[in-house]
N, C-alpha and C. Protein backbone atom coordinates (compact mmCIF):
# COMPACT_ATOMS: atom_id res chain seq x y z
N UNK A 1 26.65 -89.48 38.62
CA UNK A 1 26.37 -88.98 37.28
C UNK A 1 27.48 -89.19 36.28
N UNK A 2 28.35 -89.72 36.62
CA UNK A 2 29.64 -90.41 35.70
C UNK A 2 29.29 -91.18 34.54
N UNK A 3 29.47 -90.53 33.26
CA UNK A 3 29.08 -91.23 32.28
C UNK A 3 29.94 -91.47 31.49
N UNK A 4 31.14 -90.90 31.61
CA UNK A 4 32.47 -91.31 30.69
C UNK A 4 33.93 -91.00 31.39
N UNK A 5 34.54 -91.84 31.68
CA UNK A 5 36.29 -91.56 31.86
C UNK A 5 37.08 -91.92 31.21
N UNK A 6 37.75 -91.09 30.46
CA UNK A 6 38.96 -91.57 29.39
C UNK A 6 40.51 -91.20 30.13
N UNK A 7 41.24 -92.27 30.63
CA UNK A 7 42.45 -92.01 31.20
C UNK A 7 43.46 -92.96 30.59
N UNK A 8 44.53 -92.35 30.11
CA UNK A 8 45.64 -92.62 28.93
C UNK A 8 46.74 -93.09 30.06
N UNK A 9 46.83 -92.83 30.87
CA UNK A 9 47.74 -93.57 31.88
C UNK A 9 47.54 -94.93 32.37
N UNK A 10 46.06 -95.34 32.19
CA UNK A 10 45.97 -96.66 32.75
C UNK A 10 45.82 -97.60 31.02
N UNK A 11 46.78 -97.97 31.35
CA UNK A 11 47.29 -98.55 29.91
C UNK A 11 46.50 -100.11 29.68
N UNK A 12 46.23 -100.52 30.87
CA UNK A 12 45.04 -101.54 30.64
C UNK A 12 43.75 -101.01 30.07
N UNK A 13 43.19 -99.82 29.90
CA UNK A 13 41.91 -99.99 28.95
C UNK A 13 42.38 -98.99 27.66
N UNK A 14 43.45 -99.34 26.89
CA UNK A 14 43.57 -99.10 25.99
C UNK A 14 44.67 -99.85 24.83
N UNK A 15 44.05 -100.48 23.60
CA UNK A 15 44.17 -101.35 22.98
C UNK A 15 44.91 -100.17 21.91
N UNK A 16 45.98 -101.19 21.26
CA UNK A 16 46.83 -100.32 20.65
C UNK A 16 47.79 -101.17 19.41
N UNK A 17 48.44 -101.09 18.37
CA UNK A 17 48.69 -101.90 17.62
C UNK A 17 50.08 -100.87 17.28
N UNK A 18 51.40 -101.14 17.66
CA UNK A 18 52.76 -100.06 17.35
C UNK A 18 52.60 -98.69 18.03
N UNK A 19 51.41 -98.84 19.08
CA UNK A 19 51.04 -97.50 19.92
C UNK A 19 50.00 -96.50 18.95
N UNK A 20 49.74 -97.45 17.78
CA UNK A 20 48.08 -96.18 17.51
C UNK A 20 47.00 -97.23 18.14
N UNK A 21 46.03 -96.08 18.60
CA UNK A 21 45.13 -96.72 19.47
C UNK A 21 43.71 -96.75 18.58
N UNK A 22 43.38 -98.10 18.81
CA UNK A 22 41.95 -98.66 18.07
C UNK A 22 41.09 -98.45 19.02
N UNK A 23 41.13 -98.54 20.55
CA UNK A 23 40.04 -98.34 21.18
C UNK A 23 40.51 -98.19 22.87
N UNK A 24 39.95 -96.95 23.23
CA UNK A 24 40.08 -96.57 24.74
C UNK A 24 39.10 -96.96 25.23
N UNK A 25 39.36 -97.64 26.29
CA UNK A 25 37.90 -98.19 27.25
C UNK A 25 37.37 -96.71 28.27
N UNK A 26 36.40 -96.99 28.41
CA UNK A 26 35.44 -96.04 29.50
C UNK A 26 35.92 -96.69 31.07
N UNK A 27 35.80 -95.85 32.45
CA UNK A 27 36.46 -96.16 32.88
C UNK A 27 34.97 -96.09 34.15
N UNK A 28 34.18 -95.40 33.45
CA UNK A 28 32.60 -94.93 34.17
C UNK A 28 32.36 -96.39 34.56
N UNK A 29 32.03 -97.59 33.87
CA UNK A 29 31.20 -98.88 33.76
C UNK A 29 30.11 -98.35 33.06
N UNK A 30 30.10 -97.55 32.27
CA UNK A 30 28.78 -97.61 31.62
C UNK A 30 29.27 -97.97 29.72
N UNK A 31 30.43 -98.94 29.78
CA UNK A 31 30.53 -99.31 28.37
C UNK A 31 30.63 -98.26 27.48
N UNK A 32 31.10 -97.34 27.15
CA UNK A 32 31.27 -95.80 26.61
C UNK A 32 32.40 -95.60 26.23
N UNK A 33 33.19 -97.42 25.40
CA UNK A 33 34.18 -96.79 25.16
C UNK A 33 34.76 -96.30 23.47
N UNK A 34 35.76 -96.01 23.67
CA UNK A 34 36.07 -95.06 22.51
C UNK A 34 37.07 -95.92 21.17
N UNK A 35 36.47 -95.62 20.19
CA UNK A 35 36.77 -96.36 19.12
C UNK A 35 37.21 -95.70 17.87
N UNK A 36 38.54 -96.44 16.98
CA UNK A 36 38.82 -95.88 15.57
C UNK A 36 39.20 -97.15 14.82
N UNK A 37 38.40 -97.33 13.73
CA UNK A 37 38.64 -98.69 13.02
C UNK A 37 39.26 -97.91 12.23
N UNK A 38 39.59 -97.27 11.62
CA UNK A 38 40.37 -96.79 10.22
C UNK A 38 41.95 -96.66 11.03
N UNK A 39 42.93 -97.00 10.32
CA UNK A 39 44.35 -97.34 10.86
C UNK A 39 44.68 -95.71 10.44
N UNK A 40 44.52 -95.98 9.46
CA UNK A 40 45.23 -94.24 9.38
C UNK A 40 44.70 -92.87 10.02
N UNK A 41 43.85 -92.81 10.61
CA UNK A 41 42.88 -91.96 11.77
C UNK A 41 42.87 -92.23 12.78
N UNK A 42 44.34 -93.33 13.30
CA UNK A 42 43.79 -93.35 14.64
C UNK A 42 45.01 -92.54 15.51
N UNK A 43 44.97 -92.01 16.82
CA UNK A 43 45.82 -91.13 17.35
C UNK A 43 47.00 -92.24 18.47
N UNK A 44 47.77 -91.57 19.01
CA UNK A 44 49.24 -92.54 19.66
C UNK A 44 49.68 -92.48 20.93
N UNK A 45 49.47 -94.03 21.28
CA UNK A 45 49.96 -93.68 22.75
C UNK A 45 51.11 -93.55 22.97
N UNK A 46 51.42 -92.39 23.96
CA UNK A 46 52.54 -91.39 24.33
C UNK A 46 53.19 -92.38 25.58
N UNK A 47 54.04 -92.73 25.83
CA UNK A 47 54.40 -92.81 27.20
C UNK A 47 55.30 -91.80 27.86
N UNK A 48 55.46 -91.68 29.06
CA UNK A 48 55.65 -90.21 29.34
C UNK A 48 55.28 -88.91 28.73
N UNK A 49 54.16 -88.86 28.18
CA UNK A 49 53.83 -87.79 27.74
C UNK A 49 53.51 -86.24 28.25
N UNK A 50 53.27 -86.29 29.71
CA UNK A 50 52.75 -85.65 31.09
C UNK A 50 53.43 -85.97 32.23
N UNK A 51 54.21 -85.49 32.95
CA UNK A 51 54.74 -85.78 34.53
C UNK A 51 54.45 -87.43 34.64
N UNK A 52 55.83 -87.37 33.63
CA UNK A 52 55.56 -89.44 33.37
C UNK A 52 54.76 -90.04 33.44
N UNK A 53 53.28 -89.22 33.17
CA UNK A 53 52.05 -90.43 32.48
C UNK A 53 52.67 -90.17 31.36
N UNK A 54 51.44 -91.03 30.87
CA UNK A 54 51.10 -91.50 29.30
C UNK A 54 49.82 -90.69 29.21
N UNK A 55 50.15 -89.80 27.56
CA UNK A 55 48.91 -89.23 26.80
C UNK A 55 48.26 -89.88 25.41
N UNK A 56 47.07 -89.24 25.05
CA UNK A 56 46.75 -89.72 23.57
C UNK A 56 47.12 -88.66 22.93
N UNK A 57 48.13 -88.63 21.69
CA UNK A 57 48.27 -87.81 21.25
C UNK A 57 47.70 -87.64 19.45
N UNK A 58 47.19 -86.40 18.97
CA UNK A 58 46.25 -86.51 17.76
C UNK A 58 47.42 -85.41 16.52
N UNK A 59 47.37 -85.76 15.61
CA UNK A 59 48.51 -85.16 15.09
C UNK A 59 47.83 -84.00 14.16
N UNK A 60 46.73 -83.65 14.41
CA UNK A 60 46.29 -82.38 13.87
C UNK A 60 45.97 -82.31 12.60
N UNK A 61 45.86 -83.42 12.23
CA UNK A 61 45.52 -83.38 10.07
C UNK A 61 44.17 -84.81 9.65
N UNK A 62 44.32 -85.45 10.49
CA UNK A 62 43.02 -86.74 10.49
C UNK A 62 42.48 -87.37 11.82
N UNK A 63 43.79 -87.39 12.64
CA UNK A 63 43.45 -88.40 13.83
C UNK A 63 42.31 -87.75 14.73
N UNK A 64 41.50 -89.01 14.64
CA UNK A 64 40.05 -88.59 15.91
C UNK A 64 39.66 -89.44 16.14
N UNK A 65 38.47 -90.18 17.28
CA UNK A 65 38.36 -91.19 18.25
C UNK A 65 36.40 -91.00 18.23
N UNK A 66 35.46 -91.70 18.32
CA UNK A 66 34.43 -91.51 18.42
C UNK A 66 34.35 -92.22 19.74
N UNK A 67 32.61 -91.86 19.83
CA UNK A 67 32.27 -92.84 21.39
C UNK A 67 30.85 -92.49 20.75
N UNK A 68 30.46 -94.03 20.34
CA UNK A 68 29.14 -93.63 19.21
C UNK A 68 27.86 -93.93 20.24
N UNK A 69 28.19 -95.04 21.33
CA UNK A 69 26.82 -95.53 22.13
C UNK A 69 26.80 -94.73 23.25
N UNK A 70 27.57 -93.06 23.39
CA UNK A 70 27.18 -91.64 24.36
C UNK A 70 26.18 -91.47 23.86
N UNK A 71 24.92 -90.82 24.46
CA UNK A 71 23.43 -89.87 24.50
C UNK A 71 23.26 -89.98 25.83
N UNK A 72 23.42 -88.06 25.67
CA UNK A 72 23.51 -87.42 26.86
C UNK A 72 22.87 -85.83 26.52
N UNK A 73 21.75 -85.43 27.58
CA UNK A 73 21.08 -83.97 27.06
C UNK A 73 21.39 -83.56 28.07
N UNK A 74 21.60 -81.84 27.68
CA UNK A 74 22.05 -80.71 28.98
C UNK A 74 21.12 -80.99 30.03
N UNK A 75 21.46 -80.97 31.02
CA UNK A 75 22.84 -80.13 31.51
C UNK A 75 23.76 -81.24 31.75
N UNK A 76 25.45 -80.69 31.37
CA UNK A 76 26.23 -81.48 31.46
C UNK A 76 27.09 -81.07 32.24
N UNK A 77 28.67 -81.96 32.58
CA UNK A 77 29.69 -80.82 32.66
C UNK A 77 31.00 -82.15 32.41
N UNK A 78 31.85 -81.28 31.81
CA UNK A 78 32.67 -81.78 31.21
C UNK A 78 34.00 -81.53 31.52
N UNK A 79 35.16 -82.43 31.71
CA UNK A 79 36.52 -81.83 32.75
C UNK A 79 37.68 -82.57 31.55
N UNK A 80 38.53 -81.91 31.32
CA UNK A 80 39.84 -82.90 30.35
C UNK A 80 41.08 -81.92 31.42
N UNK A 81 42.00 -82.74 30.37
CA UNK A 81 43.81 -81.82 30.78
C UNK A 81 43.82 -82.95 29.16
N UNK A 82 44.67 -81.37 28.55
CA UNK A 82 44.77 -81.88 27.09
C UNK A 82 45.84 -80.17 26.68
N UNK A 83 46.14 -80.77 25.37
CA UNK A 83 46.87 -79.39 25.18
C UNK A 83 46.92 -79.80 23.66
N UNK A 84 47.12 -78.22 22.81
CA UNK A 84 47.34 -78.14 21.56
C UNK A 84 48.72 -77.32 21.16
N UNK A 85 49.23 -78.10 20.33
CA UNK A 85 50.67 -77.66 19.90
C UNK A 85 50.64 -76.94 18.16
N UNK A 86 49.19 -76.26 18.23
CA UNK A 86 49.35 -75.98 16.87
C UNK A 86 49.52 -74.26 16.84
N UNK A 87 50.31 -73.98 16.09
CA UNK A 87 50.27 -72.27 15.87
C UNK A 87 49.03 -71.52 15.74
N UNK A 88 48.17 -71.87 14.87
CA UNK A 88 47.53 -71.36 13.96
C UNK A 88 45.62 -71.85 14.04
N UNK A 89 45.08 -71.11 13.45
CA UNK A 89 43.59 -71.93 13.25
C UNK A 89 43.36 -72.07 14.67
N UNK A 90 42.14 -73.51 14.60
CA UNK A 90 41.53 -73.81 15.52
C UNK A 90 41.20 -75.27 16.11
N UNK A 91 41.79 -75.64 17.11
CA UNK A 91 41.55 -77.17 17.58
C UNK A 91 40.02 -77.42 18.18
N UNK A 92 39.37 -78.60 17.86
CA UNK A 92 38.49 -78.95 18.78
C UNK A 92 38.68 -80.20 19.56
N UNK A 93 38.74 -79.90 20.76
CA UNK A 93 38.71 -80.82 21.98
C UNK A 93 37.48 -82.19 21.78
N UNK A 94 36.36 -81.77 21.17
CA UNK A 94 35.23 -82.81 20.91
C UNK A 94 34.33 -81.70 20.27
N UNK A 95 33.14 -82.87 19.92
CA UNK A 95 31.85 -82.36 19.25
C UNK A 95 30.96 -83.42 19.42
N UNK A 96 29.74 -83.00 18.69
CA UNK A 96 28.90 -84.26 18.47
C UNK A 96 29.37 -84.67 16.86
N UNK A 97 28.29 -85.50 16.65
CA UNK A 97 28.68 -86.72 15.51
C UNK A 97 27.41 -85.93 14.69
N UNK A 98 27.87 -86.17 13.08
CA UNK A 98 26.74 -86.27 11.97
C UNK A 98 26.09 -84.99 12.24
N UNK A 99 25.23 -84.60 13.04
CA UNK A 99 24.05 -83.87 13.18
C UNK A 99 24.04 -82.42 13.73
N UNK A 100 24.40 -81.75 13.35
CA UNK A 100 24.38 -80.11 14.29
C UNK A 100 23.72 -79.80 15.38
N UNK A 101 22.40 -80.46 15.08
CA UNK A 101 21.59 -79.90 16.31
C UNK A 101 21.97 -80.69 17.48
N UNK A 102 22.99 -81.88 17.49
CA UNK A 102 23.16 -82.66 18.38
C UNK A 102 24.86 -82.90 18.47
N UNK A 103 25.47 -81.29 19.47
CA UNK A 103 26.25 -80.76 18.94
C UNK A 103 26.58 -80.70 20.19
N UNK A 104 27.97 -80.43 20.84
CA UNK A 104 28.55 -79.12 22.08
C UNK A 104 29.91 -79.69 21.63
N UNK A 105 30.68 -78.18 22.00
CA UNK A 105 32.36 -78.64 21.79
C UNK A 105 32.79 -77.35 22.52
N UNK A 106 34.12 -77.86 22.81
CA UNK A 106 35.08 -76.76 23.22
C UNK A 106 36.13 -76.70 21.94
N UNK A 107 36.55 -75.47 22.03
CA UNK A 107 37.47 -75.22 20.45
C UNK A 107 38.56 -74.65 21.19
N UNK A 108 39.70 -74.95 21.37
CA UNK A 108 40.90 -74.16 21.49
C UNK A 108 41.23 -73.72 20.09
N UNK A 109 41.97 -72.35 20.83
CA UNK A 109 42.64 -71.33 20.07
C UNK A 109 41.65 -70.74 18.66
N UNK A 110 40.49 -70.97 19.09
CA UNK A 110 39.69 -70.15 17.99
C UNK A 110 39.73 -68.66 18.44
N UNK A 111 40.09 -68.21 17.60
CA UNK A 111 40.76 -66.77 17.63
C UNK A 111 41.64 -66.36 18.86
N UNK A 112 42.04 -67.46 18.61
CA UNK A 112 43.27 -67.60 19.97
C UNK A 112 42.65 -67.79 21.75
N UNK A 113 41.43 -67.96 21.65
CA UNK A 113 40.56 -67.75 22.96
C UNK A 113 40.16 -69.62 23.22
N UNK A 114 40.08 -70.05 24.38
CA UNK A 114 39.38 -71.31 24.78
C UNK A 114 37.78 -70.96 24.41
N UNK A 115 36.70 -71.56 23.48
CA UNK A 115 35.18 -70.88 23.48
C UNK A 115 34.61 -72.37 23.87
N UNK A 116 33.33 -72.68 24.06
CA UNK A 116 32.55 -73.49 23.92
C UNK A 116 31.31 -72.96 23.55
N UNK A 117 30.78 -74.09 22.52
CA UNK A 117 29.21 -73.86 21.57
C UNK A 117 28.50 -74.87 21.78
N UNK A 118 27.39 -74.89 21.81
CA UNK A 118 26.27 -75.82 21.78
C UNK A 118 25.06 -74.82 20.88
N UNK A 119 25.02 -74.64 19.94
CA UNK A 119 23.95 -73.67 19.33
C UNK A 119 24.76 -72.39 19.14
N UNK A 120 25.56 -71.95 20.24
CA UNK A 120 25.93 -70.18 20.09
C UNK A 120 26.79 -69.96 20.69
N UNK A 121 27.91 -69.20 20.23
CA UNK A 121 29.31 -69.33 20.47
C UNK A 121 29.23 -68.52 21.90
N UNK A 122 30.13 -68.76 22.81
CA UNK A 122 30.33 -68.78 24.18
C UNK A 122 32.21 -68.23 23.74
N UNK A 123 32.39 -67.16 24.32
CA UNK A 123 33.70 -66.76 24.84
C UNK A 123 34.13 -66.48 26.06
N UNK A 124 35.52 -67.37 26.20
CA UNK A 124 35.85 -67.47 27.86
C UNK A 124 36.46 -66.34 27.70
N UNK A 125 37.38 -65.50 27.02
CA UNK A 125 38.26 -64.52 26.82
C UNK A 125 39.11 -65.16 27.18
N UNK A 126 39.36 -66.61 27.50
CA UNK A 126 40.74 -66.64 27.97
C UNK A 126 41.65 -67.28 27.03
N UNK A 127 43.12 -66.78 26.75
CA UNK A 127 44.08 -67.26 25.84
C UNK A 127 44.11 -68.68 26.05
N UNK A 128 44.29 -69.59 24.87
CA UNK A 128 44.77 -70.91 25.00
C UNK A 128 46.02 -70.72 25.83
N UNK A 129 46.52 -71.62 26.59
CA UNK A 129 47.65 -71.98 26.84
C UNK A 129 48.43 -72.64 25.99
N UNK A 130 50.06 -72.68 26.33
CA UNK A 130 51.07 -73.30 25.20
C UNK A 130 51.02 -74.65 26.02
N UNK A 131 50.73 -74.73 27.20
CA UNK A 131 51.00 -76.37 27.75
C UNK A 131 49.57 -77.03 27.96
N UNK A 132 49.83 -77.89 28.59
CA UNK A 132 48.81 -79.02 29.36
C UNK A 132 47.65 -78.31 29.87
N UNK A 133 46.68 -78.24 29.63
CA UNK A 133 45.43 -76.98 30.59
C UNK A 133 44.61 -77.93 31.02
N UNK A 134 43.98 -77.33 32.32
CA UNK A 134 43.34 -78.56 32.96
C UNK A 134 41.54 -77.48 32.72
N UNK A 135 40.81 -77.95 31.89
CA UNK A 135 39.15 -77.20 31.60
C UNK A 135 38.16 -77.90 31.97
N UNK A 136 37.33 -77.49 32.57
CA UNK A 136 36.04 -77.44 33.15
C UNK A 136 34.99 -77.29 32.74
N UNK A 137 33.78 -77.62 32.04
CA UNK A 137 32.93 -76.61 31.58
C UNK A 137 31.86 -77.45 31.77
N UNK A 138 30.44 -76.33 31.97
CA UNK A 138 29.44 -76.92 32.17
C UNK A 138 28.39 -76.34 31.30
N UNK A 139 27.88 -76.97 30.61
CA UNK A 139 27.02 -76.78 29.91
C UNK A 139 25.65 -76.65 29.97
N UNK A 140 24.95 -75.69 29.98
CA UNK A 140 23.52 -75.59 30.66
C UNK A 140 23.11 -74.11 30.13
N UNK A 141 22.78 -74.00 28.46
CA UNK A 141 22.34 -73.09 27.74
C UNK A 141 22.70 -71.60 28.35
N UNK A 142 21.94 -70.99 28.84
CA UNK A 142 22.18 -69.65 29.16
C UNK A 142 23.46 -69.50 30.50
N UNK A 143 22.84 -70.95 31.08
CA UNK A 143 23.94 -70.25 32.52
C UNK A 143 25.14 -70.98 32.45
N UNK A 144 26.28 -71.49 31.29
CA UNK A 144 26.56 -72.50 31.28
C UNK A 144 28.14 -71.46 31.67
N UNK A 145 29.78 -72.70 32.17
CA UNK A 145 30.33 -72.17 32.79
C UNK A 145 31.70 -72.90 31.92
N UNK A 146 32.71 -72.15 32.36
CA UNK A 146 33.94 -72.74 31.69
C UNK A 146 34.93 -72.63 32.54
N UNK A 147 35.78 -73.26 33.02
CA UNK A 147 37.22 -72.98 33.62
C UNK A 147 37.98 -73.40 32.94
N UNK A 148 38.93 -72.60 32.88
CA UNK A 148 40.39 -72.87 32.44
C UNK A 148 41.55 -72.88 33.17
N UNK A 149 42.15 -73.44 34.21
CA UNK A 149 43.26 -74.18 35.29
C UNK A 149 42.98 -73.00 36.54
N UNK A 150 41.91 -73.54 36.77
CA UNK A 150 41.25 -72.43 37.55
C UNK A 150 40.50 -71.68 37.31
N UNK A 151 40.92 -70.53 35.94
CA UNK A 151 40.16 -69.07 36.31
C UNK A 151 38.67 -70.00 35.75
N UNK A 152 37.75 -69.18 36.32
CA UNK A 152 35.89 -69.47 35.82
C UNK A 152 35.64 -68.25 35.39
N UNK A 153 35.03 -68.45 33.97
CA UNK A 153 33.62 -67.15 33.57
C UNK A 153 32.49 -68.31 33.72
N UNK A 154 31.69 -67.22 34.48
CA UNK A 154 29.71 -67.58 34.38
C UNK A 154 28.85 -67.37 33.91
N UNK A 155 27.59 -67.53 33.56
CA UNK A 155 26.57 -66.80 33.06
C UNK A 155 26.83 -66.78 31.34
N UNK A 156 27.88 -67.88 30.63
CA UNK A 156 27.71 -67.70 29.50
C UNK A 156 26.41 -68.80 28.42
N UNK A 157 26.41 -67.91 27.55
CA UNK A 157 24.97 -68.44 26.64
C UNK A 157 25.83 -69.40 25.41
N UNK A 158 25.93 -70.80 25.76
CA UNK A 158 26.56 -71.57 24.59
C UNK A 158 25.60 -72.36 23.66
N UNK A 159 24.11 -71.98 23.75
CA UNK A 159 22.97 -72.44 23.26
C UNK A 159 22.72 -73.78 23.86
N UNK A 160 21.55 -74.55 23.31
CA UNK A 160 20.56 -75.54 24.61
C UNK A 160 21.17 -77.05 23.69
N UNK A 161 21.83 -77.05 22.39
CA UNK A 161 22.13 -78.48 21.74
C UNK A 161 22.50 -79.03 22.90
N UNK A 162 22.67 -79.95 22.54
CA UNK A 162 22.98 -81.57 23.43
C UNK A 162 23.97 -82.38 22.60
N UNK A 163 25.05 -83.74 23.22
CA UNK A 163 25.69 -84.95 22.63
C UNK A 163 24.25 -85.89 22.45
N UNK A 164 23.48 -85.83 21.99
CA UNK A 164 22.40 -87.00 21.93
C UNK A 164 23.17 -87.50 20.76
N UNK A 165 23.59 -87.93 19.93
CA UNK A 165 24.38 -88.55 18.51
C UNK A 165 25.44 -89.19 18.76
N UNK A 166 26.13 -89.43 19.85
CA UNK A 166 27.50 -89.58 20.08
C UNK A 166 28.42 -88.59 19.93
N UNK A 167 29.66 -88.38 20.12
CA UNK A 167 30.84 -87.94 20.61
C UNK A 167 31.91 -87.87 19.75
N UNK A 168 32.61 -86.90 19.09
CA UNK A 168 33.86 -87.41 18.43
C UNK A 168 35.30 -86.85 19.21
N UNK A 169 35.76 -86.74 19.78
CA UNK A 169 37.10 -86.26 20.28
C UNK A 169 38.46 -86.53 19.21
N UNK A 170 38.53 -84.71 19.35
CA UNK A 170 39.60 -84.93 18.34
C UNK A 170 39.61 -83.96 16.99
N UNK A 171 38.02 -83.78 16.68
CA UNK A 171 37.49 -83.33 15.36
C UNK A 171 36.01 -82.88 15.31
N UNK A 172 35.46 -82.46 14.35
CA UNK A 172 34.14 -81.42 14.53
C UNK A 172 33.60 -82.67 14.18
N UNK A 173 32.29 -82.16 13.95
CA UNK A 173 31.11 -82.94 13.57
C UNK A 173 31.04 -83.49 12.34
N UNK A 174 31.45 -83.45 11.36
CA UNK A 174 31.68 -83.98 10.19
C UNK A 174 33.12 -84.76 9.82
N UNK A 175 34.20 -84.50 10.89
CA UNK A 175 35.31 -84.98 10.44
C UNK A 175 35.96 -84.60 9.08
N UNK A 176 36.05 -83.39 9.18
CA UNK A 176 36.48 -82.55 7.76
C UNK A 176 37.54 -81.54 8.58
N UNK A 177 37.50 -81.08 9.44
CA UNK A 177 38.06 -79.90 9.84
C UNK A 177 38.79 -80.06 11.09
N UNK A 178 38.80 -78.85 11.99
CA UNK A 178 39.53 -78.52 13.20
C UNK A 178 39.90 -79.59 13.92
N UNK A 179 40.85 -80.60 12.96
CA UNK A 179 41.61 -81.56 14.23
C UNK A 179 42.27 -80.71 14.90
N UNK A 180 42.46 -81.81 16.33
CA UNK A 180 43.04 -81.23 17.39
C UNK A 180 44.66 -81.49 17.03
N UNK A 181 45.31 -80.79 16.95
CA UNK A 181 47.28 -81.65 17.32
C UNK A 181 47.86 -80.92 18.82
N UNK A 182 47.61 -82.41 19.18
CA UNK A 182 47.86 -82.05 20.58
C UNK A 182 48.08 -83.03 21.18
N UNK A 183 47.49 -83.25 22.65
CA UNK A 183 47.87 -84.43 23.55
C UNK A 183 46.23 -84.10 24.44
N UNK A 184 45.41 -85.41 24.74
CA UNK A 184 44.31 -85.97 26.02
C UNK A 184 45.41 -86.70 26.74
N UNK A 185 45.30 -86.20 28.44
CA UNK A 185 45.21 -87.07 29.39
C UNK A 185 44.06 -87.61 29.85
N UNK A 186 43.14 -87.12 30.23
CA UNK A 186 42.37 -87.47 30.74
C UNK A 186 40.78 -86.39 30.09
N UNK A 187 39.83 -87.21 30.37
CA UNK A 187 38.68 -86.64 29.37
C UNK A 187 37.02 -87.18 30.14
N UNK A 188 36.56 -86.49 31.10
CA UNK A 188 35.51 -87.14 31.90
C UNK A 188 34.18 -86.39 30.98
N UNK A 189 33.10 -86.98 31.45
CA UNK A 189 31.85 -86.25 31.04
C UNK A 189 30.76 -87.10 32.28
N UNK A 190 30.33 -85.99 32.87
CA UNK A 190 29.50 -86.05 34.28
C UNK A 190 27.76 -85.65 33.75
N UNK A 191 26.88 -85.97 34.29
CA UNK A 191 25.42 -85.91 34.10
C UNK A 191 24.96 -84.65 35.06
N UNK A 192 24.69 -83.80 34.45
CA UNK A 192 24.31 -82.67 35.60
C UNK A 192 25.33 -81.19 35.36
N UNK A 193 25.30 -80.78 36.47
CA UNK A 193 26.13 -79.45 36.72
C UNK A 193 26.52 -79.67 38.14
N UNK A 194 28.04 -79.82 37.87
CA UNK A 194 28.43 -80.14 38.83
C UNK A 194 28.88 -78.93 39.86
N UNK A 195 28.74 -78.96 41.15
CA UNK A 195 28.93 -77.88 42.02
C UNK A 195 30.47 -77.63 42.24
N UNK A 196 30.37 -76.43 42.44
CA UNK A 196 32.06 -75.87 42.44
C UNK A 196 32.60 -76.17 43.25
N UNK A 197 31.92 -77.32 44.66
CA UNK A 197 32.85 -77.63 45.31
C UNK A 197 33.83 -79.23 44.55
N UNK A 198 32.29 -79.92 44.00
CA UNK A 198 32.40 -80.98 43.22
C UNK A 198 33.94 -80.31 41.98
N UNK A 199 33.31 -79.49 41.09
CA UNK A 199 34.21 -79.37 40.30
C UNK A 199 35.65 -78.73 40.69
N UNK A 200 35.65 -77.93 41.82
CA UNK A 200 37.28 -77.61 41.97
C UNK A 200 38.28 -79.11 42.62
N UNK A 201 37.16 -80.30 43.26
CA UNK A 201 37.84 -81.30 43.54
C UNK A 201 38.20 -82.21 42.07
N UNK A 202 37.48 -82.15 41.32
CA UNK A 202 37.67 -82.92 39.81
C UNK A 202 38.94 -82.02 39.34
N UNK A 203 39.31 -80.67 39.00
CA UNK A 203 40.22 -80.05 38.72
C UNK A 203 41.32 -80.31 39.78
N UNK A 204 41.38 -80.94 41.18
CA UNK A 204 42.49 -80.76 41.94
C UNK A 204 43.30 -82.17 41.83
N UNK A 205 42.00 -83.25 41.36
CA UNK A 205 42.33 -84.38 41.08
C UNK A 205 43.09 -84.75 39.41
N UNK A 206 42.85 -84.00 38.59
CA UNK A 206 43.43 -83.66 37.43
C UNK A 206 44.47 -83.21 37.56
């Protein structure tokens, strides 16, 4: 059910011009990869950015990355290690593109809490972290699930939207707001709901 891998360490699928990156390759084989034609929006590859990998890092005021040929409907589940270095406000990890109804994101530090929405806001209660967090989440309307470097809440209601529109990482749905300033290592998106034995091995491998 592998439909997207974005990994900033393997420096062969990612194209780069003074280290801003025009386009991260997918790592799935399903061609899903990630693109920024505008020079001034695009985010930087880090070397040593992470336990001497290399990250993408987004500087919190424009930089964001699409992946326009993703369509994908719940149930999903979704795994990164990424971190935000901003005080204040609210980062989004991804969204959908253009369309609301064709929507899901995780938001760090919205009201200081990790949430995910697809239709209806979902609270993990859990504090952002100041470093690297390795998150989990599965998306599947009423029963949908979140981890954050381990801990899991269940049974939360993040509403039934879907990525059917494509993908933006980095920034909301319109590209007006909640850039992320932070750092992606790594950024998967799986078909299904993946089982907790499945997902604590995706988190151990992260």
């Amino acid at each position: 059910g592998l439909k997207l891998w974005l990994d900033a360490d393997d420096n062969t699928t990612i194209t780069h011009s003074s280290n801003a990156v025009s386009q991260w390759n997918d790592k799935s084989s399903n061609g899903n990869h990630v693109t920024q034609a505008t020079v001034g929006n695009r985010p930087t590859l880090v070397a040593n950015g992470q336990n001497s990998l290399s990250t993408i890092r987004f500087d919190g005021s424009n930089d964001y990355i699409s992946v326009p040929g993703l369509s994908i409907t719940q149930n999903y589940s979704i795994f990164s290690v990424a971190k935000t270095t901003a005080g204040s406000g609210r980062d989004y990890l991804f969204d959908g593109v253009a369309t609301n109804a064709a929507r899901s994101l995780i938001a760090l530090r919205n009201t200081g809490k990790v949430q995910f929405w697809a239709g209806n806001w979902a609270n993990s209660n859990i504090t952002t972290p100041t470093g690297f967090v390795n998150i989990a989440a599965v998306f599947d309307n009423t029963s949908s699930q979140l981890s954050v470097n381990g801990t899991t809440v269940t049974g939360k209601n993040t509403g039934s939207y879907s990525l059917s529109n494509g993908v933006y990482i980095g920034t909301n749905y319109q590209t007006n707001a909640d850039f992320l300033e932070g750092d992606i290592a790594e950024f998967i998106i799986v078909d299904g709901v993946a089982s907790t034995n499945d997902r604590q091995k995706v988190e151990g491998y992260l």
